[in-house]
Protein backbone atom coordinates (compact mmCIF):
# COMPACT_ATOMS: atom_id res chain seq x y z
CA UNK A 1 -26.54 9.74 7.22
CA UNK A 2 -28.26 7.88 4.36
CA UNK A 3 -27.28 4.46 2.98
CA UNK A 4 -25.05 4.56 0.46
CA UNK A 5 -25.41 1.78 -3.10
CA UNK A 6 -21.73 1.01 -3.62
CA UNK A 7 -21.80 -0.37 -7.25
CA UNK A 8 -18.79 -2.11 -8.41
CA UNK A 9 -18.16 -4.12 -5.07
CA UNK A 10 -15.90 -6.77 -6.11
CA UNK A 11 -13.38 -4.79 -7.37
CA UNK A 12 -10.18 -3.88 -5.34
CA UNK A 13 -11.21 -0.18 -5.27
CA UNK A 14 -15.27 -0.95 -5.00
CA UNK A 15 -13.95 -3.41 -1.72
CA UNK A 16 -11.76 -0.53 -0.16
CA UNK A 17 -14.62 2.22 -0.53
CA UNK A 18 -16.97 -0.58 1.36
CA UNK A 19 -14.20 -0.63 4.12
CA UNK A 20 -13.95 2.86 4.00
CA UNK A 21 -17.86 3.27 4.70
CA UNK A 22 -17.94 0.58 7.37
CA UNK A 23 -15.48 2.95 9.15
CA UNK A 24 -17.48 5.66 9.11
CA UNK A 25 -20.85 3.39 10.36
CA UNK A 26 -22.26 4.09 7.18
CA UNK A 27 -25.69 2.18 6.37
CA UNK A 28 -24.62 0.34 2.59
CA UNK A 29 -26.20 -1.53 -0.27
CA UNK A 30 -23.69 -3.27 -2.12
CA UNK A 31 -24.92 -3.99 -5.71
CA UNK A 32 -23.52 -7.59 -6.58
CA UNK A 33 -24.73 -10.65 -9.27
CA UNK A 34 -22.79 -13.21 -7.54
CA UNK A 35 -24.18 -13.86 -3.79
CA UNK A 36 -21.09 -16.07 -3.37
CA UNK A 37 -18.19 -13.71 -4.32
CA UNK A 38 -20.15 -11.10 -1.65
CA UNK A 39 -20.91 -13.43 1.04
CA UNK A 40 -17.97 -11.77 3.56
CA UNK A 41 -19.95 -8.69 3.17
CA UNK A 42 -22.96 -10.11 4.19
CA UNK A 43 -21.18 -11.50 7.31
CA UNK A 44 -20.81 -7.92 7.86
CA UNK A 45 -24.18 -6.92 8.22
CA UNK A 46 -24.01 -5.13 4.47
CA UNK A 47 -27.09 -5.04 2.56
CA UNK A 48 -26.82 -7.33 -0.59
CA UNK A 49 -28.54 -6.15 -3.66
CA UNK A 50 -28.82 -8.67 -6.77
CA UNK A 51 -28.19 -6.76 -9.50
CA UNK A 52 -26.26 -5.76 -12.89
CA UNK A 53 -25.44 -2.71 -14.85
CA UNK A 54 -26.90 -4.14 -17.44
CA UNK A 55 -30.20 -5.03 -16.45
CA UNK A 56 -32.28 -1.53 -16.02
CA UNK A 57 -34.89 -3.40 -13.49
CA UNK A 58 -32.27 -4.37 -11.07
CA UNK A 59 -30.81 -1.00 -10.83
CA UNK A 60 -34.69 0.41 -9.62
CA UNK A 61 -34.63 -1.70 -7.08
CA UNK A 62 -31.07 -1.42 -6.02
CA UNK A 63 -31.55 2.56 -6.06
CA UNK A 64 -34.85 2.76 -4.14
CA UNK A 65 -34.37 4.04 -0.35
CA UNK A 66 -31.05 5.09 -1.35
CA UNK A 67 -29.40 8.73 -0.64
CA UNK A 68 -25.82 8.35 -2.53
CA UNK A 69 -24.52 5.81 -5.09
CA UNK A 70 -20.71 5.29 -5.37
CA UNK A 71 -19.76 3.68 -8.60
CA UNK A 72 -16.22 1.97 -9.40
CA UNK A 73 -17.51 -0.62 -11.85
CA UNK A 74 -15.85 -1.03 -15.42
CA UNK A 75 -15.23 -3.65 -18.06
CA UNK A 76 -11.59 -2.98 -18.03
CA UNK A 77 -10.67 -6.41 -16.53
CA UNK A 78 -13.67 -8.29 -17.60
CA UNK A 79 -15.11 -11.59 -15.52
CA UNK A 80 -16.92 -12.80 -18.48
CA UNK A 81 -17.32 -12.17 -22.14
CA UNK A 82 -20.71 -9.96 -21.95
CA UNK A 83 -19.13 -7.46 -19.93
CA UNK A 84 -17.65 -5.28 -22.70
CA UNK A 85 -17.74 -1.40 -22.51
CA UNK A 86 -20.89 -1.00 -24.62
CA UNK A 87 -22.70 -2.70 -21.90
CA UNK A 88 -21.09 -1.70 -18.90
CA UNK A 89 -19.37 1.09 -19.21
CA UNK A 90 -21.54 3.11 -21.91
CA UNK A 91 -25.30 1.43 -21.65
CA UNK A 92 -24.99 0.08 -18.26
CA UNK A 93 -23.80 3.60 -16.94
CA UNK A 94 -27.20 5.11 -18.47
CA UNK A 95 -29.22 2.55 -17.00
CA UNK A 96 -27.40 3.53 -13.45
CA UNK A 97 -28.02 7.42 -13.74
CA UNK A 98 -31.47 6.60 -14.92
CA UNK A 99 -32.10 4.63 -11.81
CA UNK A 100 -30.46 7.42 -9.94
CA UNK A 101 -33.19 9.81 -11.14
CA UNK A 102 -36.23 7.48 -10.77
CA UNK A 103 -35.24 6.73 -6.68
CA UNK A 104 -34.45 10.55 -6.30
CA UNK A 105 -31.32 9.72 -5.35
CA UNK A 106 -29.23 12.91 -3.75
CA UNK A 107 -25.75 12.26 -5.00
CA UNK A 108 -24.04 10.21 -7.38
CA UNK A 109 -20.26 9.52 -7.13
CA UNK A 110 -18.66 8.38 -10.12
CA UNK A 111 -15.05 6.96 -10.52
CA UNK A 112 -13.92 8.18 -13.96
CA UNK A 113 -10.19 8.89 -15.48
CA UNK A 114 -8.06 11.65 -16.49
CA UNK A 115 -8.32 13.40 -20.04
CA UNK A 116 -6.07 12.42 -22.69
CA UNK A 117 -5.20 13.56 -25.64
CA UNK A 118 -4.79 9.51 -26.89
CA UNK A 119 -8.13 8.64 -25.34
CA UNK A 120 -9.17 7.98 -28.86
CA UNK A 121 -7.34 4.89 -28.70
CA UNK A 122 -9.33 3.36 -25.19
CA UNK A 123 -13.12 2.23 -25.82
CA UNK A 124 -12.90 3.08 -21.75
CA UNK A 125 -11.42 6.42 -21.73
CA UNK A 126 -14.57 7.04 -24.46
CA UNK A 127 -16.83 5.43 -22.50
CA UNK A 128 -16.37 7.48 -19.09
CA UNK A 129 -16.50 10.59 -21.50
CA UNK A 130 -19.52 10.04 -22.26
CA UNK A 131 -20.84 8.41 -18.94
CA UNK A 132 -19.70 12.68 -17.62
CA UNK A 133 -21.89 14.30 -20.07
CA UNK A 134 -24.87 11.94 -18.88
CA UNK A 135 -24.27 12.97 -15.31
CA UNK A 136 -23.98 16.67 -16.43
CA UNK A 137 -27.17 16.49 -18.06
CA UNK A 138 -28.89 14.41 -15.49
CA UNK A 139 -29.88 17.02 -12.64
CA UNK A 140 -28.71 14.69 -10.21
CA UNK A 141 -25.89 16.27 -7.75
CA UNK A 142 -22.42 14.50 -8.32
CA UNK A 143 -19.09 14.13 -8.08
CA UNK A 144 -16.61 13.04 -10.86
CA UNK A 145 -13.23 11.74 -9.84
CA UNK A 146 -10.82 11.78 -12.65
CA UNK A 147 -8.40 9.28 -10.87
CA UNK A 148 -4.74 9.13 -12.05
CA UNK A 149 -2.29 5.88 -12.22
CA UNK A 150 -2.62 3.77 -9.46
CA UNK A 151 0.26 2.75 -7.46
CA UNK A 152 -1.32 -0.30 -6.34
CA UNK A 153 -1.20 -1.54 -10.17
CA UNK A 154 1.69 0.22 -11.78
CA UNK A 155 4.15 -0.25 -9.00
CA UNK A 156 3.10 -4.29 -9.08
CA UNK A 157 3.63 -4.00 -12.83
CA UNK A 158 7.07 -3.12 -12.29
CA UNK A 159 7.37 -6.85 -11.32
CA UNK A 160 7.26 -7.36 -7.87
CA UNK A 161 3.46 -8.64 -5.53
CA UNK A 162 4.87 -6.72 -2.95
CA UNK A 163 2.08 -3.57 -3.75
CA UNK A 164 -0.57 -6.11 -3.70
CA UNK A 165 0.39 -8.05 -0.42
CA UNK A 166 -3.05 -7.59 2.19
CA UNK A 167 -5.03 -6.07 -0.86
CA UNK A 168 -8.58 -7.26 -1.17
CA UNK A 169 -10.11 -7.83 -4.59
CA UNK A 170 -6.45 -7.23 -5.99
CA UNK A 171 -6.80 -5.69 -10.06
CA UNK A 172 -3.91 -7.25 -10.93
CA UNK A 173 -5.35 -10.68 -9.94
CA UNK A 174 -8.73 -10.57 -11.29
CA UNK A 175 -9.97 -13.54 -13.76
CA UNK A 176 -9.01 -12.18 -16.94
CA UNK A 177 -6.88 -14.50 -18.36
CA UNK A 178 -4.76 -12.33 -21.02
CA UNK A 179 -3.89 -10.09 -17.65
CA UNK A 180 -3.68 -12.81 -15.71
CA UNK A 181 -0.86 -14.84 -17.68
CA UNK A 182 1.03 -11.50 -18.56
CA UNK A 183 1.17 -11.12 -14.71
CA UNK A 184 2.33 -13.98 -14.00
CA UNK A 185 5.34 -14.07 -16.30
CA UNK A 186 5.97 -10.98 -14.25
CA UNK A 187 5.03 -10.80 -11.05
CA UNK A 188 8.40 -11.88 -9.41
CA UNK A 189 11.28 -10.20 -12.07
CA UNK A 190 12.28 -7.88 -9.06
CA UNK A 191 13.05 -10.21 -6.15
CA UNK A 192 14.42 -13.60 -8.80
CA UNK A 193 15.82 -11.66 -12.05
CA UNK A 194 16.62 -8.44 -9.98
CA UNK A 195 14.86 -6.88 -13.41
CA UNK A 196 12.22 -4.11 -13.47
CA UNK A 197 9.64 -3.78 -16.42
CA UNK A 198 9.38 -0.28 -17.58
CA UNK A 199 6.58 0.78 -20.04
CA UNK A 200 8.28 3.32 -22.46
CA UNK A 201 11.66 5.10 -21.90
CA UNK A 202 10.71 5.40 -17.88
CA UNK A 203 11.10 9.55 -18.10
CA UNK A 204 7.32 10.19 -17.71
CA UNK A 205 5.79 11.68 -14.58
CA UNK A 206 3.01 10.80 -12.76
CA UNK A 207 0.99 11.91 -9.99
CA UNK A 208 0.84 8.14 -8.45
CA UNK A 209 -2.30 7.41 -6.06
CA UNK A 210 -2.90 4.55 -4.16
CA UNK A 211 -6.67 2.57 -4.04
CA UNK A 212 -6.72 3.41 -0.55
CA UNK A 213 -6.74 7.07 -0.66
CA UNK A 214 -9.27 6.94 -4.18
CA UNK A 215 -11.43 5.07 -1.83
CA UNK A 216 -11.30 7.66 0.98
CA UNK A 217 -12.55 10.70 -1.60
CA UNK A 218 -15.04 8.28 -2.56
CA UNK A 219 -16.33 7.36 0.59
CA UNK A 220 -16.07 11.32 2.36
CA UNK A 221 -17.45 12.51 -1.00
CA UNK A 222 -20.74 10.57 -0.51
CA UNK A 223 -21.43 12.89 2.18
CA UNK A 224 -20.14 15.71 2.32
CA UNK A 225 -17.35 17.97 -0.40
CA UNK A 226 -17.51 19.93 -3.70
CA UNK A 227 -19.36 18.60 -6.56
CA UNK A 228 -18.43 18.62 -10.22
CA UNK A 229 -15.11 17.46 -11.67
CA UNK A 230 -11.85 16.81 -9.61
CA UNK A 231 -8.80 15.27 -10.33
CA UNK A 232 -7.74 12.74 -8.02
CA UNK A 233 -3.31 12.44 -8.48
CA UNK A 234 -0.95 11.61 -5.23
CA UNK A 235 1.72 13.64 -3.72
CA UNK A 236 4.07 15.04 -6.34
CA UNK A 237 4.77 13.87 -9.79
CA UNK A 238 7.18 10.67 -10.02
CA UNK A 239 8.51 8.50 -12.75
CA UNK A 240 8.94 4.87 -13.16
CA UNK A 241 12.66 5.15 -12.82
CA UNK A 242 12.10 6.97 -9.33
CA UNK A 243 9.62 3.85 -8.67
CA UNK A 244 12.48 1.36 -9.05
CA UNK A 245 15.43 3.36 -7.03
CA UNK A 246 12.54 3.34 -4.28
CA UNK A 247 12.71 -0.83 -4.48
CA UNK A 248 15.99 -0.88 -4.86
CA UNK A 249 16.28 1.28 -1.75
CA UNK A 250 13.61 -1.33 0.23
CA UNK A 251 15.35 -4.39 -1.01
CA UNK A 252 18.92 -3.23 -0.94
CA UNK A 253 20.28 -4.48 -4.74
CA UNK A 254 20.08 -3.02 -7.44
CA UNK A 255 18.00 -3.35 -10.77
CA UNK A 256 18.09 -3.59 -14.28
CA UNK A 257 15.50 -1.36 -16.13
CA UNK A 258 13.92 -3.85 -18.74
CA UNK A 259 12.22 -0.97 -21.22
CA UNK A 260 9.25 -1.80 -23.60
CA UNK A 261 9.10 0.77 -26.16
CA UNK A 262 5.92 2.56 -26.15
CA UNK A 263 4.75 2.06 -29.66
CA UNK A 264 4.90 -1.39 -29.00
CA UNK A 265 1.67 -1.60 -26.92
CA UNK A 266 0.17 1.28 -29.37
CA UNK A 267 0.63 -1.66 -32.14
CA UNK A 268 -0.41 -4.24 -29.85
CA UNK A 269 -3.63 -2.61 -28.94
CA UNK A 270 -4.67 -2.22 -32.60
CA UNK A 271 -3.57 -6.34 -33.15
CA UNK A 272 -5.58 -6.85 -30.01
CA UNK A 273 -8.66 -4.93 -30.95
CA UNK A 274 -10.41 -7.41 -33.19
CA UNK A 275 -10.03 -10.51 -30.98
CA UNK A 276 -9.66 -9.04 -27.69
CA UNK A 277 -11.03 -5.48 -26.89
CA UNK A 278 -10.43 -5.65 -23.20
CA UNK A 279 -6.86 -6.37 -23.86
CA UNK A 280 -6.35 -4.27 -26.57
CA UNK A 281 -7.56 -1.05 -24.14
CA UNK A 282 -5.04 -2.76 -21.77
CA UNK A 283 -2.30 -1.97 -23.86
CA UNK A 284 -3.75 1.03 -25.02
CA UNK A 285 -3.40 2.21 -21.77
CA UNK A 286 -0.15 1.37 -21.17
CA UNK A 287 0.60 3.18 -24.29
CA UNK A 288 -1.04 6.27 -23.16
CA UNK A 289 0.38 6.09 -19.85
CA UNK A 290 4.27 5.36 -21.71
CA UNK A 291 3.99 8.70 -23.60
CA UNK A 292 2.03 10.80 -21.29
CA UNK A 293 2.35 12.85 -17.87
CA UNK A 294 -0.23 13.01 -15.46
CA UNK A 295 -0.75 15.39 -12.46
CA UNK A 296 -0.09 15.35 -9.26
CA UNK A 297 -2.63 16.76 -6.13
CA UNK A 298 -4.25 20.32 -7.26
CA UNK A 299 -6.04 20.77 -4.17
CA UNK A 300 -8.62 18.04 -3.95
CA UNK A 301 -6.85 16.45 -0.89
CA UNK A 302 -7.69 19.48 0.85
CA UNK A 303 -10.88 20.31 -0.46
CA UNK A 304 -12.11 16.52 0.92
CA UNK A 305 -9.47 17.27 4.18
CA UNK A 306 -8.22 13.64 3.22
CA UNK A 307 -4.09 13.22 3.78
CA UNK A 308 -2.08 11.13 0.89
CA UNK A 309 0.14 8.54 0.95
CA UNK A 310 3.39 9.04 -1.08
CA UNK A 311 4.45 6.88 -3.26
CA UNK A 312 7.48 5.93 -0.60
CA UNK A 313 5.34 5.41 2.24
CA UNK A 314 2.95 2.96 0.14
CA UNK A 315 6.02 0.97 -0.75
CA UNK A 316 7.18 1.12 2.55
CA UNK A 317 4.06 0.16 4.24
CA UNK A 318 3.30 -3.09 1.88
CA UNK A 319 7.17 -4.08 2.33
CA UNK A 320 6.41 -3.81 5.76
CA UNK A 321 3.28 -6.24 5.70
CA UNK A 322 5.81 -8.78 3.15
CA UNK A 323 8.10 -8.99 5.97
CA UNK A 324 5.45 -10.20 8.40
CA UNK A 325 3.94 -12.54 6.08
């Protein structure tokens, strides 16, 4: 077993892949800029590597020694103003996979996102296009996980911390002010206003997966499982309505659905753009996400032998961890 770069570390799903690999006894380099923010890790006896996506030098060093590099990182919910999608998510990405080549790296892992027919409309969704057709053209062996919705940030969405209680690194709490405040306006309509938030009219399915299980392909794939591209969606396809009977169900009251027509973030994206373009893809994916399905599990649980939580059981399982808090 090789050590494994984890790139993207302080993010919730970067910090559950690390946990994943400590399980295992995997040997890890986790690629950080901030010392501080990584510190825990290093009281775990993980290897610290200062470093940046967007400095090329860093990256040689980071990948030298290394068999497999698992990479989460994105500008989605940005920390500070340089890190916009040009030069994370588009340049920075080259700079990786370049790194990748020059340290003969085995395997490269890459978290990337479904296809969409409104992916037009997310600077993101672009960027991991083209971050695919690098690795396809790169020689190196990989895997590319086309994640779907996470339950971990659309069920919190909803309006309720409950799906973030224990979480490490939580999205939904990052410093990014513009998510940050929305949030918080939010974050308790269940339990005090007995009101969910719905993003469009609440009737479109999708294959919910929670960080947990992205971060157990992750970590198995870095080993061991197909390459090429999978898509990563949970146990059967659900809707936002179903999401809210299953809190109603845990909290015993009932709700009142609070719908935000969908062409409302589709207008606020393109307001956003000029001003804000992490918040503008922010609403561009909740647009996208309003007016389109997504799939469930086609087989990639079973390819990577890894058993999914439903949707139910997630809920159930953070309720559970409220309750003791």
């Amino acid at each position: 077993m090789g050590r494994v770069l984890v790139v993207g570390t302080t993010g919730q799903l970067g910090t559950a892949t690390i946990r994943k690999l400590q399980a295992r006894g995997a040997s890890i380099r986790a690629l950080t800029r901030s010392p501080e923010r990584s510190a825990h890790f290093a009281q775990a006896g993980i290897e610290l590597a200062l470093g940046d996506l967007t400095d090329r030098e860093s990256l040689i060093r980071a990948c030298a020694g290394i068999s497999a590099v698992l990479a989460t990182a994105n500008a989605a919910v940005p920390s500070r103003p340089s890190d916009t999608f040009e030069a994370v998510d588009r340049q920075g990405y080259r700079n990786l996979i370049e790194a990748a080549q020059r340290g003969r790296v085995k395997r490269f892992i890459y978290t990337s996102a479904l296809i969409s027919k409104y992916q037009h409309l997310s600077p993101l969704l672009q960027s991991k296009r083209d971050t695919e057709e690098l690795l396809a053209a790169s020689g190196l062996d990989h895997a590319i996980f086309r994640a779907g919705v996470f339950m971990d940030v659309a069920f919190a969405m909803v309006g309720s911390t409950i799906p973030i209680r224990n979480s490490e690194a939580a999205t939904v709490l990052r410093p990014f002010a513009f998510g940050n405040r929305h949030f918080e306006r939010i974050k308790d309509s269940i339990p005090e206003k007995h009101t969910a938030m719905i993003p469009g009219d609440g009737t479109i399915r999708h294959g919910f997966i929670c960080i947990e299980d992205v971060a157990e392909f992750l970590a198995t794939a870095a080993f061991s499982g197909p390459s090429g591209i999978l898509t990563l969606g949970g146990l059967g396809a659900l809707t936002l309505e179903d999401i809210v009977r299953l809190f109603e169900r845990l909290l015993g009251i009932s709700l009142r659905i609070k719908r935000t027509p969908a062409i409302v973030f589709r207008l606020a994206a393109a307001i956003m753009q000029p001003f804000s373009p992490a918040g503008a893809n922010l609403m561009a994916l909740n647009y996208i996400a309003a007016v389109e399905d997504s799939p469930a599990d086609d087989g990639a649980a079973a390819a990577f032998g890894i058993r999914l939580t439903s949707a139910e059981a997630f809920l159930r399982a953070k309720y559970a961890m409220a309750e003791c808090l």
